[in-house]
C-alpha atoms as a PDB file:
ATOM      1  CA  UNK A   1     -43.083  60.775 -25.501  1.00  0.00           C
ATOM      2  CA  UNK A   2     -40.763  58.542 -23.674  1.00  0.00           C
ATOM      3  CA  UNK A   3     -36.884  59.317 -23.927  1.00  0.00           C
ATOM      4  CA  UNK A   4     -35.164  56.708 -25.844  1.00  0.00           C
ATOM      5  CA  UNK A   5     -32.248  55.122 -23.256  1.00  0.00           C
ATOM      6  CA  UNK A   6     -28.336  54.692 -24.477  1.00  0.00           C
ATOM      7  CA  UNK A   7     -26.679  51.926 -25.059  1.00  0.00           C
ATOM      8  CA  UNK A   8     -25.881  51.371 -21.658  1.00  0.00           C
ATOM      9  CA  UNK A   9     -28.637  51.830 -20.050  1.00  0.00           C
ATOM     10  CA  UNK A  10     -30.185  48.769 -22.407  1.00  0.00           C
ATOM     11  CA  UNK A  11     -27.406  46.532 -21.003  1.00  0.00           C
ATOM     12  CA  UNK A  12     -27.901  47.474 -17.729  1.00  0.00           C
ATOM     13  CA  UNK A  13     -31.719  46.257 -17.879  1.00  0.00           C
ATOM     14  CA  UNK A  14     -30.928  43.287 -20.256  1.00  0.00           C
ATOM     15  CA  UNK A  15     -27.782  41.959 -20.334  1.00  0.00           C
ATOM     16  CA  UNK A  16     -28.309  38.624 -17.692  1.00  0.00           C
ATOM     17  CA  UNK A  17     -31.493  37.936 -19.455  1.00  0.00           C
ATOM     18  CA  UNK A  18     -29.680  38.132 -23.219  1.00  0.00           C
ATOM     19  CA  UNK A  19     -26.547  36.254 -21.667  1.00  0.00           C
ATOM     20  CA  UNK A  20     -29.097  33.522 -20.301  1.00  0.00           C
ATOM     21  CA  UNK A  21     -30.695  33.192 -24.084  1.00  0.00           C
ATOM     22  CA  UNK A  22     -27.323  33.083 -26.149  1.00  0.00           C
ATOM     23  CA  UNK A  23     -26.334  30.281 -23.186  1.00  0.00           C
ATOM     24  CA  UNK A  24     -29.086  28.274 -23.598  1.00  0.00           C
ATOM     25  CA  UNK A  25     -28.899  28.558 -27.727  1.00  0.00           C
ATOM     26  CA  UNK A  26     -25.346  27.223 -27.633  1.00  0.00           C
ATOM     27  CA  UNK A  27     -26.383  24.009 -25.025  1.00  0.00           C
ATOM     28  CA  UNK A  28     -29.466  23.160 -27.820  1.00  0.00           C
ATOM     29  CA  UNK A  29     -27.060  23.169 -30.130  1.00  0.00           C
ATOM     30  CA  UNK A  30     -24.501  21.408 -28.395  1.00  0.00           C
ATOM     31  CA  UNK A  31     -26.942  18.715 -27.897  1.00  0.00           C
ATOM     32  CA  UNK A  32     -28.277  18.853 -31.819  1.00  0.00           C
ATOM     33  CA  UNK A  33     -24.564  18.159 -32.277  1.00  0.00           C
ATOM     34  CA  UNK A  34     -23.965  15.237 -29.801  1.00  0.00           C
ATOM     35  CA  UNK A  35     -27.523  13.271 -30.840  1.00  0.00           C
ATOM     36  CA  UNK A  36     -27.188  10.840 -33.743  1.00  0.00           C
ATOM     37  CA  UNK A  37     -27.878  12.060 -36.831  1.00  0.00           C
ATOM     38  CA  UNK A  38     -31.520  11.525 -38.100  1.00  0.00           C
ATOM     39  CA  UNK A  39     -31.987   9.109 -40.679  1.00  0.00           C
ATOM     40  CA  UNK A  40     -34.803  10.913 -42.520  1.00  0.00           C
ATOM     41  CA  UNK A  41     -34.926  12.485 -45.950  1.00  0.00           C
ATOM     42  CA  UNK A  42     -32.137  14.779 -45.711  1.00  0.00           C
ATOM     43  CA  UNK A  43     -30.962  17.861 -43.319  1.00  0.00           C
ATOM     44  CA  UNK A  44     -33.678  18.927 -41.154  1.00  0.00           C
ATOM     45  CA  UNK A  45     -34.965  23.032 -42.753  1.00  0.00           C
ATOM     46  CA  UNK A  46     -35.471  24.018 -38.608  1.00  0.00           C
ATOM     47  CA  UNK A  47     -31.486  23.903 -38.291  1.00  0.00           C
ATOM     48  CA  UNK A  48     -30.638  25.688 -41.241  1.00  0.00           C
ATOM     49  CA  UNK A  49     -33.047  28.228 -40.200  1.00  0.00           C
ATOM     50  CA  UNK A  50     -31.492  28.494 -36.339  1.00  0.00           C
ATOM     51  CA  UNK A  51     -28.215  29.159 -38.395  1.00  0.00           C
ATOM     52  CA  UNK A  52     -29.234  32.002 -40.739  1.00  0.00           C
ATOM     53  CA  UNK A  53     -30.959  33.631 -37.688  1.00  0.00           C
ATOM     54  CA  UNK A  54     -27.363  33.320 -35.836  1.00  0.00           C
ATOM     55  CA  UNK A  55     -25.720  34.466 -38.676  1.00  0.00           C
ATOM     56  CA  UNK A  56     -28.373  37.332 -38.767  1.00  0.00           C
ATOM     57  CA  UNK A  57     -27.581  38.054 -34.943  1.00  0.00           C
ATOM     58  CA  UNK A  58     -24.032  38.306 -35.983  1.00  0.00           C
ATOM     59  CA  UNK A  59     -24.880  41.581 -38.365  1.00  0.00           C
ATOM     60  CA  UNK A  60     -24.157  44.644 -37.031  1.00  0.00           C
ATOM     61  CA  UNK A  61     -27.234  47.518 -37.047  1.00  0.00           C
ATOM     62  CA  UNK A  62     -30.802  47.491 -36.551  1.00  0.00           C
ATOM     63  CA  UNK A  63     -33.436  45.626 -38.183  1.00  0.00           C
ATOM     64  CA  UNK A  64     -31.883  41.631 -36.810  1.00  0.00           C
ATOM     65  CA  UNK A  65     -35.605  41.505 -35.536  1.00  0.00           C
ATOM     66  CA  UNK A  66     -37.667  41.451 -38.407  1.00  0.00           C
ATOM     67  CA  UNK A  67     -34.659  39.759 -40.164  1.00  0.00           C
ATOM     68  CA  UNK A  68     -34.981  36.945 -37.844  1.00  0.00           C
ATOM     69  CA  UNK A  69     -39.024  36.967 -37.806  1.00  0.00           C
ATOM     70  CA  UNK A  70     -38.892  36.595 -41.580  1.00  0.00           C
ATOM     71  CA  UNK A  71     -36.542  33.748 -41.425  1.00  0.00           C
ATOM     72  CA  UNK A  72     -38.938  31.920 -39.401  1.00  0.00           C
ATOM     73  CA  UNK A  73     -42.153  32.899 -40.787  1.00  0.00           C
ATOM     74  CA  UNK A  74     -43.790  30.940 -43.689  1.00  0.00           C
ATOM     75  CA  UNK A  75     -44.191  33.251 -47.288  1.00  0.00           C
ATOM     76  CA  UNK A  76     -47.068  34.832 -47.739  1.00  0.00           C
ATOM     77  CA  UNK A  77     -50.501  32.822 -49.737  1.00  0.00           C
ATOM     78  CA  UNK A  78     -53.026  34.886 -50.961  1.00  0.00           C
ATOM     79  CA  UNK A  79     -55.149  32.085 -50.366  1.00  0.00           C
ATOM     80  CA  UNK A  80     -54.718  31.614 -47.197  1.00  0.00           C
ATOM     81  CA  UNK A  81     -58.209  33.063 -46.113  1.00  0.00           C
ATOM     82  CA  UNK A  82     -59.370  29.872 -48.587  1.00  0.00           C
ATOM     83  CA  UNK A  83     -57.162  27.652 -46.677  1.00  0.00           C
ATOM     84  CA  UNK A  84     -58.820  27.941 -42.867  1.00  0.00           C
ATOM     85  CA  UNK A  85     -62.180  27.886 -44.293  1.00  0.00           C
ATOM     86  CA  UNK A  86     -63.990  24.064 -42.797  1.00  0.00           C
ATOM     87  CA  UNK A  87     -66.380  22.979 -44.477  1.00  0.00           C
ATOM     88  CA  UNK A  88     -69.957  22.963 -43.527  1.00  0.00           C
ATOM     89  CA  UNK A  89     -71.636  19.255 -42.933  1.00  0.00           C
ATOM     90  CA  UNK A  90     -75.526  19.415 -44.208  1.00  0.00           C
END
């Protein structure tokens, strides 16, 4: 079984690459924040999503992962097998 690494050892490996995402996070939503605001039916969901999954980051422990997946992902449908069936032509 692998051994499990410390903290430091974890920044050492990722810490430019995290740095580089949290950067380039900030300049999308420095440009969301300079562009016009859309004119469509209301606030656009993908935005409020980005900022519960910041707000998420911003949590201490483990777990922001799935937290952040979930935010994202759709709920489930128990019909969703249903739903990708096409229709056979005769």
């Amino acid at each position: 079984m692998p051994s499990r690494r410390d903290a430091s050892e974890v920044l050492d490996r990722d810490f430019l690459e995290a740095r580089c995402k949290v950067l380039e996070l900030a300049a999308t939503l420095d440009r969301i924040d300079r562009a016009p605001a859309h004119q469509g039916d209301g606030p656009d969901a993908r935005l409020g999503q980005l900022r519960r999954a910041i707000d998420a980051l911003a949590e201490p422990g483990p777990g922001r992962a799935e937290t952040i997946q979930r935010i994202f992902s759709l709920d489930y449908d128990p019909a969703w097998r249903r739903n990708l069936e096409v229709p056979r032509s005769r």
